[in-house]
N, C-alpha and C. Protein backbone atom coordinates (compact mmCIF):
# COMPACT_ATOMS: atom_id res chain seq x y z
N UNK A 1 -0.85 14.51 -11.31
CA UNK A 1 -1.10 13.82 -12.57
C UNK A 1 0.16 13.06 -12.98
N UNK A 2 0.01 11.54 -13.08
CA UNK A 2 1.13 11.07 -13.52
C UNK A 2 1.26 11.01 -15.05
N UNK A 3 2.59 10.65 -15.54
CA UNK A 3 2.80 10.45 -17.15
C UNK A 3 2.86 9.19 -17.61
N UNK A 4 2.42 8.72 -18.69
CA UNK A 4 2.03 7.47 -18.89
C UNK A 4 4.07 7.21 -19.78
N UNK A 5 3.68 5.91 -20.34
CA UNK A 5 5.01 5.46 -20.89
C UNK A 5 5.73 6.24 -22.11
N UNK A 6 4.60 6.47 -22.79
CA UNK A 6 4.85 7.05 -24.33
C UNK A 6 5.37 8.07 -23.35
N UNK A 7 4.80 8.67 -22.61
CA UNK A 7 5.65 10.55 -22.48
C UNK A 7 7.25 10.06 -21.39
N UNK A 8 7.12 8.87 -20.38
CA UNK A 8 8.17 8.51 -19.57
C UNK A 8 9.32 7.92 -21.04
N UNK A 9 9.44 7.62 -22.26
CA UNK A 9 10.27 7.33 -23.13
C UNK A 9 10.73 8.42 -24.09
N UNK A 10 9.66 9.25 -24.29
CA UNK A 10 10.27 10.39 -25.38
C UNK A 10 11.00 11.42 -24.41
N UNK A 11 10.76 11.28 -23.03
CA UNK A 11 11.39 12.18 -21.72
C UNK A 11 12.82 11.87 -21.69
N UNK A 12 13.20 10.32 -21.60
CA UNK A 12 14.12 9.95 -21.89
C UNK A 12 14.91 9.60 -23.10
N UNK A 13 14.51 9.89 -24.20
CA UNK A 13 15.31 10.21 -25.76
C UNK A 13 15.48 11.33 -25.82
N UNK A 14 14.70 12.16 -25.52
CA UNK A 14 15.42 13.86 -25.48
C UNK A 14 16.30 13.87 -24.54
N UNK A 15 16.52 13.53 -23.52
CA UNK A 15 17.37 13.51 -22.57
C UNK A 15 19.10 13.13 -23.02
N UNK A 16 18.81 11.41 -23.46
CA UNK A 16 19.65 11.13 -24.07
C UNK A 16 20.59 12.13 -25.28
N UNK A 17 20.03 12.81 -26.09
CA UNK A 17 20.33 12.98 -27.33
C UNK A 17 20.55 14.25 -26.81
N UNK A 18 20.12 15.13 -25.95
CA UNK A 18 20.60 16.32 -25.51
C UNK A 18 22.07 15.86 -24.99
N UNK A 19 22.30 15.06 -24.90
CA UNK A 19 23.64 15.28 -24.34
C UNK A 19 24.72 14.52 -24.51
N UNK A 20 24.18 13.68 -25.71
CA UNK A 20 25.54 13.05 -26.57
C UNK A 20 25.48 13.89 -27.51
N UNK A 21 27.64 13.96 -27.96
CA UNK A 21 27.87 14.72 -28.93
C UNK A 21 27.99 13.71 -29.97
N UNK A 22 27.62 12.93 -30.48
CA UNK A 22 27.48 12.94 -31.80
C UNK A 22 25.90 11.89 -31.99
N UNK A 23 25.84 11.53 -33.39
CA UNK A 23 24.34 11.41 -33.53
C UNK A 23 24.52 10.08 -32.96
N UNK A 24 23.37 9.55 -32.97
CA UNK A 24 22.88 8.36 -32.07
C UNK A 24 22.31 7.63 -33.40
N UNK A 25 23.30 6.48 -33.45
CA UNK A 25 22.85 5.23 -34.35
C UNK A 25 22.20 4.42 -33.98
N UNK A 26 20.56 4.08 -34.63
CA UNK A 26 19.85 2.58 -34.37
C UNK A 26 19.70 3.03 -32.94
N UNK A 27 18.98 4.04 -32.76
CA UNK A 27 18.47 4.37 -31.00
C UNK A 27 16.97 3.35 -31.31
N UNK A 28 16.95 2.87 -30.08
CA UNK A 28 15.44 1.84 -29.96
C UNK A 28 15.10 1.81 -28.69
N UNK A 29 14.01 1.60 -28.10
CA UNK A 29 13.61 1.28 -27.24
C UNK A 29 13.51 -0.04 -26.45
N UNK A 30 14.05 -0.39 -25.76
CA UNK A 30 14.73 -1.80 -24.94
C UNK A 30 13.76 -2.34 -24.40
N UNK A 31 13.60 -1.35 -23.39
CA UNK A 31 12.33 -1.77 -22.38
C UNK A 31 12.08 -0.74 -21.38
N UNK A 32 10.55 -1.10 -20.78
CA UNK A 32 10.06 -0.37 -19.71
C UNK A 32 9.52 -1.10 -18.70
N UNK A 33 9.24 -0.52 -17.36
CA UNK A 33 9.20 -0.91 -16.54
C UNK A 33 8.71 0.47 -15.37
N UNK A 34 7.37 0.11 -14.61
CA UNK A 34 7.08 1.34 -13.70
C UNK A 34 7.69 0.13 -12.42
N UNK A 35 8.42 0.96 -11.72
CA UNK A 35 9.01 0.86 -10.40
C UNK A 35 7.56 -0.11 -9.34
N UNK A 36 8.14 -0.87 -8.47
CA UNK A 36 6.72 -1.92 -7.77
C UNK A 36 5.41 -0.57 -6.81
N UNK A 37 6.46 0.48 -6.61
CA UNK A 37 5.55 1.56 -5.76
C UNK A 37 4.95 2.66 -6.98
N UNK A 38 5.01 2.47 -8.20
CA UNK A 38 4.47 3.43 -9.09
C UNK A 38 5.26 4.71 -9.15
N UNK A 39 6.06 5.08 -8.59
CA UNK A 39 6.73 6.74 -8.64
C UNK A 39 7.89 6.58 -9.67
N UNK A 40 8.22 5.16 -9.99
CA UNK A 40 9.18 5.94 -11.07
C UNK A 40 9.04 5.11 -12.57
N UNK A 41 9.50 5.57 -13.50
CA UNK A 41 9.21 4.55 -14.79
C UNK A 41 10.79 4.30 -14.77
N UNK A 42 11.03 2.83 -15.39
CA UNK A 42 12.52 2.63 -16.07
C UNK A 42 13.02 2.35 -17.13
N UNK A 43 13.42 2.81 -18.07
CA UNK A 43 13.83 3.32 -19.53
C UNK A 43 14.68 2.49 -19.91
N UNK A 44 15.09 1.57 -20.54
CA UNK A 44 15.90 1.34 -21.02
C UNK A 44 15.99 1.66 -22.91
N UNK A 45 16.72 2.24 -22.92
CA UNK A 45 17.48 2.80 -24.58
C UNK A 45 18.68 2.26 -24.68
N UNK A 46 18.70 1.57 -26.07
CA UNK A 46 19.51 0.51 -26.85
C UNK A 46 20.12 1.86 -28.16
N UNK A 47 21.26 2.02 -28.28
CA UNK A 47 21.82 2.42 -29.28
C UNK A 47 23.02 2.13 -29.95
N UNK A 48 23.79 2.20 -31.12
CA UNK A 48 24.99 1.70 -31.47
C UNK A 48 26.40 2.66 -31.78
N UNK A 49 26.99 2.56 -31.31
CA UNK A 49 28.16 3.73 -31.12
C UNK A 49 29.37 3.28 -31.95
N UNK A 50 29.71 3.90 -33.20
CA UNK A 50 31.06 3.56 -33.67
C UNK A 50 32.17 3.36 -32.87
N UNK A 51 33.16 2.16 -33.86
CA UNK A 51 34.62 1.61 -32.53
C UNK A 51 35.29 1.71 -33.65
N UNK A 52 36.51 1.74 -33.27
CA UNK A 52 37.85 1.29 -34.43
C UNK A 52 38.03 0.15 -33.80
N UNK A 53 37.77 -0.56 -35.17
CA UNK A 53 38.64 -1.80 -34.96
C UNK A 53 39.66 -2.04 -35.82
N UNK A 54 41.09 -3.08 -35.43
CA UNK A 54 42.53 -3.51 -36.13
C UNK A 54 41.87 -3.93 -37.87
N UNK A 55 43.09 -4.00 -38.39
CA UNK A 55 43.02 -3.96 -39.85
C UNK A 55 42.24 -5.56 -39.76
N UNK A 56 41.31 -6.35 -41.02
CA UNK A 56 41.11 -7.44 -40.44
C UNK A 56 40.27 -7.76 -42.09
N UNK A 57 40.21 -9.18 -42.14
CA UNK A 57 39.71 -9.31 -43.71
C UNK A 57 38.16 -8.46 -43.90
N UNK A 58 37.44 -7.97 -42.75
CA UNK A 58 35.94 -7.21 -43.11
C UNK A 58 36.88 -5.97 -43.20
N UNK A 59 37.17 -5.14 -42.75
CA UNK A 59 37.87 -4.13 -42.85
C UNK A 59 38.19 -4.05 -44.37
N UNK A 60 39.06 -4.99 -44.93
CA UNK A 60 39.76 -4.79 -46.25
C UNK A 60 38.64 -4.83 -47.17
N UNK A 61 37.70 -5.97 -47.20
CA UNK A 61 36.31 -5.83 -47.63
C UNK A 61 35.94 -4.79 -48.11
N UNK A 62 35.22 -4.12 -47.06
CA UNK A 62 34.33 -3.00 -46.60
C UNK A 62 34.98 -1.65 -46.53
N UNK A 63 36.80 -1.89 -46.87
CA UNK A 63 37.04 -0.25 -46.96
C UNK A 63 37.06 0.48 -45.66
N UNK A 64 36.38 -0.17 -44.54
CA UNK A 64 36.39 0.84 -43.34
C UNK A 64 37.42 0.20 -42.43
N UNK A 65 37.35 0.75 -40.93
CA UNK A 65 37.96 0.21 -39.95
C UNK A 65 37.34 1.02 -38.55
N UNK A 66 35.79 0.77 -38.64
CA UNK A 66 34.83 1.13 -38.33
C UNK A 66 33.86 -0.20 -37.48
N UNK A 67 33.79 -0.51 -36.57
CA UNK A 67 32.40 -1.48 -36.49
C UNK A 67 31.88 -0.66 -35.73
N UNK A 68 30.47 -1.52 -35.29
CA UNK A 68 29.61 -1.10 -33.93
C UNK A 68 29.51 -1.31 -33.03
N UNK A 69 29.37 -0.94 -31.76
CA UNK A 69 28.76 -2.08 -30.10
C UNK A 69 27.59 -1.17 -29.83
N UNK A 70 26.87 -1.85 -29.26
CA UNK A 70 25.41 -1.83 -28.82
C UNK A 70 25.78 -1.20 -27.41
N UNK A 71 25.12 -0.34 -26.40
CA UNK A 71 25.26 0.58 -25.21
C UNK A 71 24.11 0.68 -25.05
N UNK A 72 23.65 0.60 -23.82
CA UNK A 72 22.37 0.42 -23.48
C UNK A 72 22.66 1.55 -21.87
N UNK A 73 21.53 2.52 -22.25
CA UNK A 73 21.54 3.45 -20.59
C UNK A 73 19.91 3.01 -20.47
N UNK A 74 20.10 2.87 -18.80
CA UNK A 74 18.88 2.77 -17.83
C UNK A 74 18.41 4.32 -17.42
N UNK A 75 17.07 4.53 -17.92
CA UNK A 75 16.96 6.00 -17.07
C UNK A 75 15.52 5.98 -16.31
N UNK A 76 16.00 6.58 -14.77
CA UNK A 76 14.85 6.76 -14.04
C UNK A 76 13.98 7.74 -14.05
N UNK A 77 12.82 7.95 -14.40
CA UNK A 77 11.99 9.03 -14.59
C UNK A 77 11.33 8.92 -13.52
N UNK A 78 11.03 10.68 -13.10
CA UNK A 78 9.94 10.36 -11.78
C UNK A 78 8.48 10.42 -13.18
N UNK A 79 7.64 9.72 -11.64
CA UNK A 79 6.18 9.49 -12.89
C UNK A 79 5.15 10.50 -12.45
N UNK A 80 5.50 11.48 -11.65
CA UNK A 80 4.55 12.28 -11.53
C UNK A 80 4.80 13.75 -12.14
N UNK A 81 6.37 13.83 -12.24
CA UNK A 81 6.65 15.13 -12.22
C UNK A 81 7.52 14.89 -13.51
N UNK A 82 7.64 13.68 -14.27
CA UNK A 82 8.34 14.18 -15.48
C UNK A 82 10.06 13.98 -15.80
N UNK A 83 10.94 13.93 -14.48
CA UNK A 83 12.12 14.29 -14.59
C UNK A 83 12.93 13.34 -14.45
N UNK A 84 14.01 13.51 -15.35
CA UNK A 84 15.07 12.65 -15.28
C UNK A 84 15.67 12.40 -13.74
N UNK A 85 15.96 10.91 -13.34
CA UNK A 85 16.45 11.28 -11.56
C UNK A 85 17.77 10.53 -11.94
N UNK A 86 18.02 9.86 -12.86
CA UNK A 86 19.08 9.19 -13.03
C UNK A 86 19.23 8.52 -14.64
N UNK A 87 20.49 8.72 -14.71
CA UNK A 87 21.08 7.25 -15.99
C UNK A 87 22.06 6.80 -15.80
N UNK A 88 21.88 5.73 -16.03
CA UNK A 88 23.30 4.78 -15.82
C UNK A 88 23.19 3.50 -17.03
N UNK A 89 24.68 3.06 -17.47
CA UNK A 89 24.70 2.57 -18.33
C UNK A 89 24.35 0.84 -18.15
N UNK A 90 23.79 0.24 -18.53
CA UNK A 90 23.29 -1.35 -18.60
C UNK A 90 23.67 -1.56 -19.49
N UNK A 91 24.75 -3.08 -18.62
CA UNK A 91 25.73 -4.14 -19.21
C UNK A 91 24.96 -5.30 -18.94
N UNK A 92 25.31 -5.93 -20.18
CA UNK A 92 24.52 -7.24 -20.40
C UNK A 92 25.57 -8.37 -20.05
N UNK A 93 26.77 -8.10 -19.27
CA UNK A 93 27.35 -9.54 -18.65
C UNK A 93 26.97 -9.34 -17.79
């Protein structure tokens, strides 16, 4: 019995979130994709991870010295059996 997308994406957000230590900002769903032979689904999850950035006129603004970048992991799910086979992170240069 294979797993359709909805269960190949929430497979991979628990996955994710099991194993970053801190919370996950603006997690979304990127994209999917079943592999051309059907055995695997491919996940992509979009989330935003706090940075320090230098002192700078938004900084003085805004009080912080805080922005965001966007990180995007690829994860391979098998589609019959459910399981994470891989993640790796997807760069958009």
């Amino acid at each position: 019995m294979s797993i359709d997308v909805k269960a190949a994406t929430e497979i991979a957000t628990t996955y994710l979130q099991d194993l970053m230590k801190f919370q996950l900002e603006n997690l979304r769903l990127e994209e999917v994709e079943l592999s051309e032979d059907g055995h695997e689904w491919l996940i992509t999850l979009g989330f935003d991870v706090p940075t320090r950035i230098n002192n700078s006129l938004a900084n003085i603004a805004l009080g912080t010295n805080l922005a965001y970048q966007r990180e995007y992991k690829i994860f391979k799910i098998d589609s019959e059996k459910g399981e994470v086979k891989s993640m790796k992170i997807r760069s958009l240069k």
